[in-house]
N, C-alpha and C. Protein backbone atom coordinates (compact mmCIF):
# COMPACT_ATOMS: atom_id res chain seq x y z
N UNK A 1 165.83 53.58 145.96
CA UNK A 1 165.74 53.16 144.56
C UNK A 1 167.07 52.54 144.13
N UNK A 2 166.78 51.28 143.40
CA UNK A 2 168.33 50.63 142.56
C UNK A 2 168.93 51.62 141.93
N UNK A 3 170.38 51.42 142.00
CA UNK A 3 170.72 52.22 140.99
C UNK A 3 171.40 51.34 139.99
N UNK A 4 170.93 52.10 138.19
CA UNK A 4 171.42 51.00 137.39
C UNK A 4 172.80 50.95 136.91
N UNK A 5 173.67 50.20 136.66
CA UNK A 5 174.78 50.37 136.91
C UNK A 5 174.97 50.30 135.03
N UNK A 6 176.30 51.22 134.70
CA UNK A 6 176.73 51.57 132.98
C UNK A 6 176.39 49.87 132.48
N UNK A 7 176.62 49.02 132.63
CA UNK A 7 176.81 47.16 131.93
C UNK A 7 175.55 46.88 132.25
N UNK A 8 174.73 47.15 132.82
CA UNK A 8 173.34 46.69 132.99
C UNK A 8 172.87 47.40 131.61
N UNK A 9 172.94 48.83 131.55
CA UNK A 9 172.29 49.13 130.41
C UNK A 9 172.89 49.16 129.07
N UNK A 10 173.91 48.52 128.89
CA UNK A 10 175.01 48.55 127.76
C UNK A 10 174.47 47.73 126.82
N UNK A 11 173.85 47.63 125.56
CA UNK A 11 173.21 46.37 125.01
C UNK A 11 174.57 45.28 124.90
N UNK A 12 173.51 44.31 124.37
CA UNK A 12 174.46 42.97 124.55
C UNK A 12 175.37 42.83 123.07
N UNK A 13 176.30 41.88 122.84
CA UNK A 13 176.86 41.88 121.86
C UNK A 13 175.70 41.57 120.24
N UNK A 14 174.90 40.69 121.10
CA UNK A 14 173.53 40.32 119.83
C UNK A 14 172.65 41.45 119.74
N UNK A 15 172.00 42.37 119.88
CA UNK A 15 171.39 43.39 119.99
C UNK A 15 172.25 44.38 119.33
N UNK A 16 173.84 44.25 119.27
CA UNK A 16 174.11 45.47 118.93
C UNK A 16 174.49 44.95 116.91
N UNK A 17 174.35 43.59 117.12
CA UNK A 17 174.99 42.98 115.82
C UNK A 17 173.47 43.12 114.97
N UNK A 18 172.47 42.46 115.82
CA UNK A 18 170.32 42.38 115.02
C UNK A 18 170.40 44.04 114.52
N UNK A 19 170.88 45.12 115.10
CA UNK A 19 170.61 46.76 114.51
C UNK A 19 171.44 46.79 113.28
N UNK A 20 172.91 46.28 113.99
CA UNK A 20 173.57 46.51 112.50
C UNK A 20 173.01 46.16 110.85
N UNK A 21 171.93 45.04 111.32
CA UNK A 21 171.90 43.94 110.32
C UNK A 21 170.38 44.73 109.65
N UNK A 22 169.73 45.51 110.66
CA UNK A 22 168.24 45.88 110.66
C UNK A 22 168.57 47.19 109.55
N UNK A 23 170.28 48.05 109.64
CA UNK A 23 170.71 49.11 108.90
C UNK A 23 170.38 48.52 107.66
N UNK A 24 171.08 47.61 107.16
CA UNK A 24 171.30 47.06 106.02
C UNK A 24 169.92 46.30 105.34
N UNK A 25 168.91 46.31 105.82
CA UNK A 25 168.25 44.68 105.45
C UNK A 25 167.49 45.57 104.21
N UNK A 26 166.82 47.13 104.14
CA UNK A 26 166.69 47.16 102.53
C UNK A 26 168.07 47.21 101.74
N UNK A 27 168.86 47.29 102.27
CA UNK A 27 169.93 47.39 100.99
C UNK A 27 170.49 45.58 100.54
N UNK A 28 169.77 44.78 101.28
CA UNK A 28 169.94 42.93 101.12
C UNK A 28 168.80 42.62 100.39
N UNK A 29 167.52 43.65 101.21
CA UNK A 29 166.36 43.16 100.25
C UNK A 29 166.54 43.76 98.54
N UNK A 30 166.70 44.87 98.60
CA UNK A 30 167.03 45.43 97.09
C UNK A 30 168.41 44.41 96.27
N UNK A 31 168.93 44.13 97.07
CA UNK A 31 169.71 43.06 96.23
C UNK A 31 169.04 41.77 95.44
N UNK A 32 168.39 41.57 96.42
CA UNK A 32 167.74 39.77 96.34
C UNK A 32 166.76 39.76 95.04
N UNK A 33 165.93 41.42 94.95
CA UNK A 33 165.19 41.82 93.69
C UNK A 33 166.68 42.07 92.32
N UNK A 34 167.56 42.52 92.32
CA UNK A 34 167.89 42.71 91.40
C UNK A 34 168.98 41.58 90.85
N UNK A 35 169.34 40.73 92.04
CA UNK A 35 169.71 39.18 91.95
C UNK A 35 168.93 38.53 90.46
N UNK A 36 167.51 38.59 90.93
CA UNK A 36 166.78 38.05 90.22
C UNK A 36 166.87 38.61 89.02
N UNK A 37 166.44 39.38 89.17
CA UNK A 37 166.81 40.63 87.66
C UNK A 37 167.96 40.22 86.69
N UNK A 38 168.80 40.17 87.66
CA UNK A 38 169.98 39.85 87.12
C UNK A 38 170.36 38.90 85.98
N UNK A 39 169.98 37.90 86.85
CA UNK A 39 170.34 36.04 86.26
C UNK A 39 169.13 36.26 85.16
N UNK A 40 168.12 36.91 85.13
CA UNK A 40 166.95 36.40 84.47
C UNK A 40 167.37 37.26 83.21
N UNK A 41 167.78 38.11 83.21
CA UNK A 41 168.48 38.96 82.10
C UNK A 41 169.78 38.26 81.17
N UNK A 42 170.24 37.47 82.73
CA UNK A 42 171.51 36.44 81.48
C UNK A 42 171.13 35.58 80.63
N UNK A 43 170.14 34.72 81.30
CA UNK A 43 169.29 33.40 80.80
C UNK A 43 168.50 34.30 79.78
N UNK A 44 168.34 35.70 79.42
CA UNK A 44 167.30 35.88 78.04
C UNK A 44 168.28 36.50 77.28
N UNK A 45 169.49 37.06 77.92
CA UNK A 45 170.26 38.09 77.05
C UNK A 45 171.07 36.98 76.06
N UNK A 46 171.68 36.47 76.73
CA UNK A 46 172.62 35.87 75.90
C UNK A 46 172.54 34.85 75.06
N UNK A 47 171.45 34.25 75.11
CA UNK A 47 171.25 33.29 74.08
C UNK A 47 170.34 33.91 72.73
N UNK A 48 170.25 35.14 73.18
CA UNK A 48 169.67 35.84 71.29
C UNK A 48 171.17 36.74 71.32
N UNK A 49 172.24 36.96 72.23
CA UNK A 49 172.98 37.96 71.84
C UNK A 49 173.38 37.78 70.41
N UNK A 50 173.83 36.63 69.92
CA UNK A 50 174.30 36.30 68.20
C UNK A 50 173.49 36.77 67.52
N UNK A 51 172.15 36.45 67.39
CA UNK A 51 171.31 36.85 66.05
C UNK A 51 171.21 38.25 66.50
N UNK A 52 170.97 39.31 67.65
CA UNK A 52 170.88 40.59 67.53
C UNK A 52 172.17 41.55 67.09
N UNK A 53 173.19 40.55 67.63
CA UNK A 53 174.88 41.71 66.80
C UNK A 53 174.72 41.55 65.70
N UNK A 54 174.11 40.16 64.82
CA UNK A 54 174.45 40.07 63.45
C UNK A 54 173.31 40.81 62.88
N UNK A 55 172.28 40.86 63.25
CA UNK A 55 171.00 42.29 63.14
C UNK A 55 171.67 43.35 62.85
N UNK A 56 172.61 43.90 63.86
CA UNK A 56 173.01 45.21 64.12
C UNK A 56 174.45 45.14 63.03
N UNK A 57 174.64 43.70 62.38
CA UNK A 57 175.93 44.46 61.09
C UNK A 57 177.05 43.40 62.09
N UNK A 58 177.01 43.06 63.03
CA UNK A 58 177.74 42.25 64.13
C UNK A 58 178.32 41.09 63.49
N UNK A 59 179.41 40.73 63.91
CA UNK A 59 180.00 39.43 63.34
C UNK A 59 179.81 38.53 64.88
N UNK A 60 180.61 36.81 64.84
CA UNK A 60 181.19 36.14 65.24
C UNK A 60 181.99 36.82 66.49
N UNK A 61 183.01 37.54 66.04
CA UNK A 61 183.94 37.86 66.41
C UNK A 61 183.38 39.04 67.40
N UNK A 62 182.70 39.85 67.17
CA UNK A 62 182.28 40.53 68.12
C UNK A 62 181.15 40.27 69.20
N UNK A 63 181.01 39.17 69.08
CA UNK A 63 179.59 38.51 70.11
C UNK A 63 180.54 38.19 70.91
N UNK A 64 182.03 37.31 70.58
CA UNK A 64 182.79 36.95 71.58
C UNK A 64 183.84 37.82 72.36
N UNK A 65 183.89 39.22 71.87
CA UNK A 65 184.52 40.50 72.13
C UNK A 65 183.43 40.98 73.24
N UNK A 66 182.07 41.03 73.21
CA UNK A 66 181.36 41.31 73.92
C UNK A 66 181.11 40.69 75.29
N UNK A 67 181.50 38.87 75.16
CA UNK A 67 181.24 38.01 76.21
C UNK A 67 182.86 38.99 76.89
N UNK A 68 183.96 38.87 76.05
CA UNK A 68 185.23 38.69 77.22
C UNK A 68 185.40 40.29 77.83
N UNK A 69 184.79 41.01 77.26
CA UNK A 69 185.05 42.48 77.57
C UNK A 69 184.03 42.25 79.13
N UNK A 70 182.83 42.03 78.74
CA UNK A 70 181.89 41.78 79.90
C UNK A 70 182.39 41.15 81.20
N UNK A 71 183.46 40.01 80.68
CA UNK A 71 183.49 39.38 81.91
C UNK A 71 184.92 40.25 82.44
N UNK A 72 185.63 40.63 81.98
CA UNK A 72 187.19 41.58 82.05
C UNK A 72 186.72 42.81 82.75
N UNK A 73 185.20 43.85 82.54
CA UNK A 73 185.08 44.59 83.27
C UNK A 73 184.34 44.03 84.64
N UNK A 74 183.63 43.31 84.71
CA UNK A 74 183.26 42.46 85.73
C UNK A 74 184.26 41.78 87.17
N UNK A 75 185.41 41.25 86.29
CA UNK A 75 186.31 41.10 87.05
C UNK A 75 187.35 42.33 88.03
N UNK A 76 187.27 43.57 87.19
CA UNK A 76 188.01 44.60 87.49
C UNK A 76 186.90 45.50 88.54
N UNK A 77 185.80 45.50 88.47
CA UNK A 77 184.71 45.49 89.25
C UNK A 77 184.57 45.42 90.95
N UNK A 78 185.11 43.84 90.76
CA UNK A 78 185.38 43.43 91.70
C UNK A 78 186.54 43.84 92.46
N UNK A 79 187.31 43.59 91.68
CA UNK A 79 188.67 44.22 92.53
C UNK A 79 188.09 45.48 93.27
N UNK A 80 187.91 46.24 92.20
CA UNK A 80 187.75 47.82 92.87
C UNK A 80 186.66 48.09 94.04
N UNK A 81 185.83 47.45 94.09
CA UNK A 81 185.06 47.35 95.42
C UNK A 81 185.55 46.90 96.29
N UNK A 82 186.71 45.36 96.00
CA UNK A 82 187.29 45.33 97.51
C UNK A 82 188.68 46.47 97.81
N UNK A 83 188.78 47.22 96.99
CA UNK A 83 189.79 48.22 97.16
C UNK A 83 188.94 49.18 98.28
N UNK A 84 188.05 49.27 97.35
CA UNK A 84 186.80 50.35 98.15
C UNK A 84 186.59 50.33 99.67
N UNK A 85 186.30 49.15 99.67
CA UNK A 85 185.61 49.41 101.10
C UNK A 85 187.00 48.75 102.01
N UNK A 86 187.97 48.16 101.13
CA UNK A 86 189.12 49.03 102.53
C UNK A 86 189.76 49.74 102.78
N UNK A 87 188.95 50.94 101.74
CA UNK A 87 189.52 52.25 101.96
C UNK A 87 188.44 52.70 103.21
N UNK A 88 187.47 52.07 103.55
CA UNK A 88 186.05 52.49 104.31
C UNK A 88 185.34 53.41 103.48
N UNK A 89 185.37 53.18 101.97
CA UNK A 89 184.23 53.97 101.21
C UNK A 89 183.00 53.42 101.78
N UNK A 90 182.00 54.70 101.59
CA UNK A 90 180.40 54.70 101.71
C UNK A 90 179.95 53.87 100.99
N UNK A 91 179.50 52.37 102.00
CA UNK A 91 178.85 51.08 100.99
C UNK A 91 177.35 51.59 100.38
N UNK A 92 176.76 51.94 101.32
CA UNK A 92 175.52 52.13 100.63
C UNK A 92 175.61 53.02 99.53
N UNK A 93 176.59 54.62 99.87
CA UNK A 93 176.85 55.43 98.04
C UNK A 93 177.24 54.61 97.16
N UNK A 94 178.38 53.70 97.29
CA UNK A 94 178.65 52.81 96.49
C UNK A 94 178.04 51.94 95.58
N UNK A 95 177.13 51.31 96.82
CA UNK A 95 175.78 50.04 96.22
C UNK A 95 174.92 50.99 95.26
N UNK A 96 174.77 52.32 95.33
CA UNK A 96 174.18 53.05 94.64
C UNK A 96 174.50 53.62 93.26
N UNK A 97 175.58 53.86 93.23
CA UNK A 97 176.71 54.37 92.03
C UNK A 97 176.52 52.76 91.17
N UNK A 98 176.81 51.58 91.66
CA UNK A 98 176.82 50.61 90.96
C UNK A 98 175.37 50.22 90.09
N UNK A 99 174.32 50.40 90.91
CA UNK A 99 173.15 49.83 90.96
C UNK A 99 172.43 51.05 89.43
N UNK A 100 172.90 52.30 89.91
CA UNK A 100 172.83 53.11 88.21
C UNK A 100 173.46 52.81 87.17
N UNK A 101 174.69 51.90 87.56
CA UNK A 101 175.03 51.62 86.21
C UNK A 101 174.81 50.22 85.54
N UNK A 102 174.37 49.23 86.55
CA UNK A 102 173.49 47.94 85.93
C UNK A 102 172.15 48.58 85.05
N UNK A 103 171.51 49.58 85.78
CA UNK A 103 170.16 50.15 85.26
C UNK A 103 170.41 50.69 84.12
N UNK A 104 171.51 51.87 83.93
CA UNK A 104 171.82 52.36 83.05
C UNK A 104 172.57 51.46 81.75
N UNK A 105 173.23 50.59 82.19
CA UNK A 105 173.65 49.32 80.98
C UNK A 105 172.10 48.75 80.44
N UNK A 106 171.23 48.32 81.38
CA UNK A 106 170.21 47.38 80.93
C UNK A 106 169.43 48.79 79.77
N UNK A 107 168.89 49.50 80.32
CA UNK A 107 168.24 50.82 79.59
C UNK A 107 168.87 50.85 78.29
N UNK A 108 170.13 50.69 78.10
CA UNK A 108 170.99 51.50 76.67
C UNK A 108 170.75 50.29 75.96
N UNK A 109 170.76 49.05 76.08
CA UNK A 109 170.73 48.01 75.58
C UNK A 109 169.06 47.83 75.43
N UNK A 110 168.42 47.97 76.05
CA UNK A 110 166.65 48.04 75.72
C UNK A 110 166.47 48.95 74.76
N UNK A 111 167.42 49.85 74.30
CA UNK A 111 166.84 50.96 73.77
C UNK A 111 167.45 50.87 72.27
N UNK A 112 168.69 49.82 72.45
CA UNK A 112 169.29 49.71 71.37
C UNK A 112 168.83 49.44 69.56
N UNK A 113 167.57 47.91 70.07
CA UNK A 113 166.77 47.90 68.87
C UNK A 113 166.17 49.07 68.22
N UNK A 114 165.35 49.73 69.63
CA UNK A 114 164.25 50.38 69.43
C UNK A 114 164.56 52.23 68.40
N UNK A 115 166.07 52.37 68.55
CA UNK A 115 166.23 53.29 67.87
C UNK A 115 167.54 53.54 67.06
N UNK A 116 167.39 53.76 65.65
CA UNK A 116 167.89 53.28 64.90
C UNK A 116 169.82 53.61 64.75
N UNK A 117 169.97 54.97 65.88
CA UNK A 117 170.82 55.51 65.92
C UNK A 117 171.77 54.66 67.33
N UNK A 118 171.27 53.86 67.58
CA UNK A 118 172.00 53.31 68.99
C UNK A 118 172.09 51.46 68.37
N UNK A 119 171.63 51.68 66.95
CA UNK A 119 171.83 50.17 66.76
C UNK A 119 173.25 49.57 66.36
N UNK A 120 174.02 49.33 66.87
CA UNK A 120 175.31 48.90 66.37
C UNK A 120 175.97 48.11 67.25
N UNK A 121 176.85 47.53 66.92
CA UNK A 121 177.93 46.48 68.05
C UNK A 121 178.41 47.46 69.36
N UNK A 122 178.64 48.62 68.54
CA UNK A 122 179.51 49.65 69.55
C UNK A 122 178.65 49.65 70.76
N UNK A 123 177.63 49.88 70.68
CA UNK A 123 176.37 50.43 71.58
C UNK A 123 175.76 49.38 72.11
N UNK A 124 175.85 48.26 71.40
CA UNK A 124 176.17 46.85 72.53
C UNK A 124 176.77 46.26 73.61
N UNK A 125 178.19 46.50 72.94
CA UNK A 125 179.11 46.56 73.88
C UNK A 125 179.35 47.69 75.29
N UNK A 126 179.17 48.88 74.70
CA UNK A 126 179.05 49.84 76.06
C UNK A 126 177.81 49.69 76.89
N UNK A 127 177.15 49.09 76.44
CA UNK A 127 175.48 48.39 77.43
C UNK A 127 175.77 47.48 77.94
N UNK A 128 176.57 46.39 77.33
CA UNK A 128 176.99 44.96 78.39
C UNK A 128 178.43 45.67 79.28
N UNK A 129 179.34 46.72 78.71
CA UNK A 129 180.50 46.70 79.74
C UNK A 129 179.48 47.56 81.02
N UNK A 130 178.77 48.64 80.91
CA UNK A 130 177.98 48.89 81.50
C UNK A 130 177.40 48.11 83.12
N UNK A 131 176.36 47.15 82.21
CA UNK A 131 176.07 46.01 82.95
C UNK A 131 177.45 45.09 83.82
N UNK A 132 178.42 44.98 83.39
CA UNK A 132 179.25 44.39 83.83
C UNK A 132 180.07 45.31 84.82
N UNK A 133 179.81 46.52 84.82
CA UNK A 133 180.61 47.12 85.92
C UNK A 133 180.01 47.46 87.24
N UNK A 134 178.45 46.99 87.01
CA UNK A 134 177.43 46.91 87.66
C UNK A 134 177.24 45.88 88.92
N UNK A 135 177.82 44.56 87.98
CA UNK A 135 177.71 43.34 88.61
C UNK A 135 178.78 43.80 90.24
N UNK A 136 178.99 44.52 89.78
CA UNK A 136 180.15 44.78 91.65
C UNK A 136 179.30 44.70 92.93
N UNK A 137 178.11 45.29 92.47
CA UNK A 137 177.49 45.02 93.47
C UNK A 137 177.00 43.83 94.49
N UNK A 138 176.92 42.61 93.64
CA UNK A 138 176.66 41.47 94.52
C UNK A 138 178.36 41.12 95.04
N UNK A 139 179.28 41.97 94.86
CA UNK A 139 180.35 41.54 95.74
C UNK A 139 180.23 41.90 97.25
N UNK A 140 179.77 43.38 96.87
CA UNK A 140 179.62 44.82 98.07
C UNK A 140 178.55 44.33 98.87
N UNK A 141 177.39 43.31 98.64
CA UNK A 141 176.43 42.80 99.13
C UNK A 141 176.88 41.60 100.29
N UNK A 142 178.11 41.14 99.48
CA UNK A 142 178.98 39.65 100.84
C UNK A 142 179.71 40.18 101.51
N UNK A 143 180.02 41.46 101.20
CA UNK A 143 180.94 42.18 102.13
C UNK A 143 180.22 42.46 102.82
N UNK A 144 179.00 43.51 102.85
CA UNK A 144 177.90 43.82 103.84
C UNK A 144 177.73 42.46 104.43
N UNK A 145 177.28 41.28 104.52
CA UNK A 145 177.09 40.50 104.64
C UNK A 145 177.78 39.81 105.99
N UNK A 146 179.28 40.05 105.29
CA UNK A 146 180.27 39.35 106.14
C UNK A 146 180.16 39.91 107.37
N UNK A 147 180.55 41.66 107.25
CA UNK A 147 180.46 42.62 108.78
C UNK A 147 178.96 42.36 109.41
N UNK A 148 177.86 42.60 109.00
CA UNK A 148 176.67 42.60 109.48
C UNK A 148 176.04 41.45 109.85
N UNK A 149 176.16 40.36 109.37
CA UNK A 149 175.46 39.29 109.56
C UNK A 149 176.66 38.44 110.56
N UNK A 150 176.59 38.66 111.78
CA UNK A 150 177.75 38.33 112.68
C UNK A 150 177.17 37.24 113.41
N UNK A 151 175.42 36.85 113.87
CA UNK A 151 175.14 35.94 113.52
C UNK A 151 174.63 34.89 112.26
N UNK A 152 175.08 33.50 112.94
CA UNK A 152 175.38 32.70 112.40
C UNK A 152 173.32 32.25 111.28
N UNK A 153 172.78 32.11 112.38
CA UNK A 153 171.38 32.42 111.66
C UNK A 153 171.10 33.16 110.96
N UNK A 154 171.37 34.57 111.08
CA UNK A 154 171.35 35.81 110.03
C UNK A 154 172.15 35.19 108.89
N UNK A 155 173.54 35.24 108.93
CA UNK A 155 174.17 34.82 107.46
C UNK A 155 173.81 33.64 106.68
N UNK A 156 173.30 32.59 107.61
CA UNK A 156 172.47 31.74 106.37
C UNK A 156 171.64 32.11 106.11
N UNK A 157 170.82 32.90 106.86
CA UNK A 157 169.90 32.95 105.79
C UNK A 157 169.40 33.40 104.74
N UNK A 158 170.19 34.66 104.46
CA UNK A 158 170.54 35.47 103.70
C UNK A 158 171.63 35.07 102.54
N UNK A 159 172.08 34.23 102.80
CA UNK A 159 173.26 33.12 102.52
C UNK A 159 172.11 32.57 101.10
N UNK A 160 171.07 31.92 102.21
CA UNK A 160 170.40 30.92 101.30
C UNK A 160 169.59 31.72 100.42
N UNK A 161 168.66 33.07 101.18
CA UNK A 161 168.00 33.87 99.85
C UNK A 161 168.44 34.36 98.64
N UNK A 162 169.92 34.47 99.33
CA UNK A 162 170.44 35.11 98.14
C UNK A 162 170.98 34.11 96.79
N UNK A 163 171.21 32.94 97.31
CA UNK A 163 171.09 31.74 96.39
C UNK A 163 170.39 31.56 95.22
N UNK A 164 169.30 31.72 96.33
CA UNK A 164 167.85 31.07 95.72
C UNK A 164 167.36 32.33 94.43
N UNK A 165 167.99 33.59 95.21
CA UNK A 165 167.70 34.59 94.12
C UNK A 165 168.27 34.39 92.38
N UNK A 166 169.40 33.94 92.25
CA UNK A 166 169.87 33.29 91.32
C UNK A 166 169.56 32.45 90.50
N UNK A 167 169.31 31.27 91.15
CA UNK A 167 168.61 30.02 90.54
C UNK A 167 167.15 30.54 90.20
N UNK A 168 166.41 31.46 90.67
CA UNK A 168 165.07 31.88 90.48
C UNK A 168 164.96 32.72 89.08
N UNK A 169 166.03 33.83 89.02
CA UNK A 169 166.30 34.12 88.01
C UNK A 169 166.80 33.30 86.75
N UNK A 170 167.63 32.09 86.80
CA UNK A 170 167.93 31.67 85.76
C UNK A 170 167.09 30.50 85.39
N UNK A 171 165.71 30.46 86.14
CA UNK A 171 164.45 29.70 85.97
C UNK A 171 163.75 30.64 85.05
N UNK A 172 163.61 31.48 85.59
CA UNK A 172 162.21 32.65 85.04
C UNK A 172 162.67 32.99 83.16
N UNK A 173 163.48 33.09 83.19
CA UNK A 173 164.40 34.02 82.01
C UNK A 173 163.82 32.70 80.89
N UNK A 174 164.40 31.09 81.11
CA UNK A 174 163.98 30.49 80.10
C UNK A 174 162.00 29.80 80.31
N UNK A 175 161.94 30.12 81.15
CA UNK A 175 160.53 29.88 81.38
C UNK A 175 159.58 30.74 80.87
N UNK A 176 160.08 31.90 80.42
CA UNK A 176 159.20 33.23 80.21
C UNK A 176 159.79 33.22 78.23
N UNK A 177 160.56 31.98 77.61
CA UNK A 177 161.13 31.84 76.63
C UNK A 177 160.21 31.16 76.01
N UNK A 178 160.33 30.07 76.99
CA UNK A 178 159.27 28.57 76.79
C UNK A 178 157.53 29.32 76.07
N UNK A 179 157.09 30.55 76.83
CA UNK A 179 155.72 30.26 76.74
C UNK A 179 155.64 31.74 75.65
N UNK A 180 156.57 32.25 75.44
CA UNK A 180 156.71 33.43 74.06
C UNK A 180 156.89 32.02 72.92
N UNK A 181 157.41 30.92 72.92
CA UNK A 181 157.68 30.33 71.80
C UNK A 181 156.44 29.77 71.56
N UNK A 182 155.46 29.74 72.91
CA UNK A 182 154.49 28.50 72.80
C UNK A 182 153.22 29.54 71.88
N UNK A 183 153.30 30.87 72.30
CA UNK A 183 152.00 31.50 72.56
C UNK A 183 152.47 32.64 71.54
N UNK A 184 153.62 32.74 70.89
CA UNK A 184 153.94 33.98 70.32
C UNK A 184 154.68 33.03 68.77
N UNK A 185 154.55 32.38 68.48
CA UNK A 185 155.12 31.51 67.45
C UNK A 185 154.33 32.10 66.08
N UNK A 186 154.91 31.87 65.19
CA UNK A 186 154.40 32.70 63.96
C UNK A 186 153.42 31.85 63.29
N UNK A 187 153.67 30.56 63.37
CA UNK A 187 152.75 29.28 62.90
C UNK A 187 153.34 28.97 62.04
N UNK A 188 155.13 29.04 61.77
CA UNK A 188 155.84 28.77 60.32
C UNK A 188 156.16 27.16 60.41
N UNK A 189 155.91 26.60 61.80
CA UNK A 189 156.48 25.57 61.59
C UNK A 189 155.73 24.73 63.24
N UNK A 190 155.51 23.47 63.38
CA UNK A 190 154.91 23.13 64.17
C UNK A 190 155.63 23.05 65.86
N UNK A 191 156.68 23.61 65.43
CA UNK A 191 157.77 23.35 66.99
C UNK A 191 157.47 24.81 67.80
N UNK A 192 157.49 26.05 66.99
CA UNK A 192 157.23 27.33 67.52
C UNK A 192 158.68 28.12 67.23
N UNK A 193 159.18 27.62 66.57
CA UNK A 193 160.58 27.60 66.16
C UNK A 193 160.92 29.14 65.59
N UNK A 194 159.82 29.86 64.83
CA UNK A 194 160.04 31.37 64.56
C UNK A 194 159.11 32.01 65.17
N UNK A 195 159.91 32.87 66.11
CA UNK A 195 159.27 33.86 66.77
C UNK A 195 158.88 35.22 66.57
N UNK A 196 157.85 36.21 66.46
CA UNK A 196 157.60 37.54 66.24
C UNK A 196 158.56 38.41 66.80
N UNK A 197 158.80 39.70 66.02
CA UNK A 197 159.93 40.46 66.55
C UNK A 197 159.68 41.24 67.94
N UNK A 198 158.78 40.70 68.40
CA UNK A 198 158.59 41.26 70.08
C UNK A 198 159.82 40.58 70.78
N UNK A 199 159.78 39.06 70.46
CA UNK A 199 160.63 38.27 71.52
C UNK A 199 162.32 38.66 70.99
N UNK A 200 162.62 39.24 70.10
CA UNK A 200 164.11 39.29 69.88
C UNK A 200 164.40 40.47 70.17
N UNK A 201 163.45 41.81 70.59
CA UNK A 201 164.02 42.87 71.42
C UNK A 201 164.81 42.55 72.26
N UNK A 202 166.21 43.03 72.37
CA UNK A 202 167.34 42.95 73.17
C UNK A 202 166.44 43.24 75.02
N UNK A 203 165.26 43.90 74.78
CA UNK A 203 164.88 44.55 76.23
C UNK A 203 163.84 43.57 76.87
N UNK A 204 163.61 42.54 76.05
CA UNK A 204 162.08 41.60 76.68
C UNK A 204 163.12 40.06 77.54
């Protein structure tokens, strides 16, 4: 009988890179869903954010306190994930810790209209810094990315879904605007121009 020798049965460098990538692929697919989520939440959030702070007693001044705080914890976000994982923190605990607090930002902010004690700028703002400390995650996602996707086919293509996840989202968000104005319009005016207070829930 042959005998098999240790390098015969050693997998190959591609085999050992396709498992790495096979670890990760729900934690790429759960991205690519909340990608979408994501962008489609910017494209609806922010263009009623003005009339809902000034709802809630909100000025000027604090719609734009809200954009720079958002993007200031967002940025610090980032940092700290690439601190993270070259400390070799647990990406997937990580992707997880983050991914509760996008959920948990979006939730406090859905909930904000709906009850009368969470209606204020304050409770705005800790729902978008929330959301914004959240956003770390599509960093922790290119990092996974970078180590795991070692082929060149793998990283585009994932490259490109994850693109496409974006642009899909910031399609849907005003497309799902378009047909609340078309189909939800009050009849005050022939454009569709005032909408029922379904569509200005901070959560739709």
């Amino acid at each position: 009988m042959a005998r098999t020798t240790p390098s015969a049965m050693a997998p190959s460098k591609s085999d050992v890179a396709r498992l790495e990538l096979a670890a990760f692929e729900s934690l790429l697919g759960a991205q690519w869903v909340l990608r979408v989520l994501d962008f489609f939440a910017v494209s609806m959030i922010i263009p009623t954010l003005p009339a809902f702070l000034a709802s809630a007693g909100g000025t000027a001044q604090d719609y734009y306190q809200v954009l720079m705080a958002t993007m200031a914890v967002q940025l610090v976000a980032t940092m700290v994930v690439g601190m993270a994982v070259d400390r070799k923190t647990d990406i997937k605990a990580m992707y997880i810790v983050l991914c509760s607090l996008s959920v948990l930002g979006a939730g406090l902010y859905a909930m904000a209209d709906a009850l009368p004690v969470l209606r204020s700028p304050g409770c705005i703002l800790a729902a978008r810094l929330l959301t914004g400390a959240g956003t770390g995650k599509s960093t922790l996602v290119f990092v996974v990315l970078s180590r795991v996707a070692t082929q060149e086919s793998d990283r585009n293509r994932w490259m490109v879904s994850l693109s496409t996840a974006r642009s899909l989202g910031l399609f849907v968000g005003p497309a799902l605007a378009v047909l609340l104005a078309r189909f939800c319009s009050t009849g005050e005016d022939d454009r569709g121009g005032s909408l029922r207070g379904t569509f200005a829930l901070p959560g739709i």
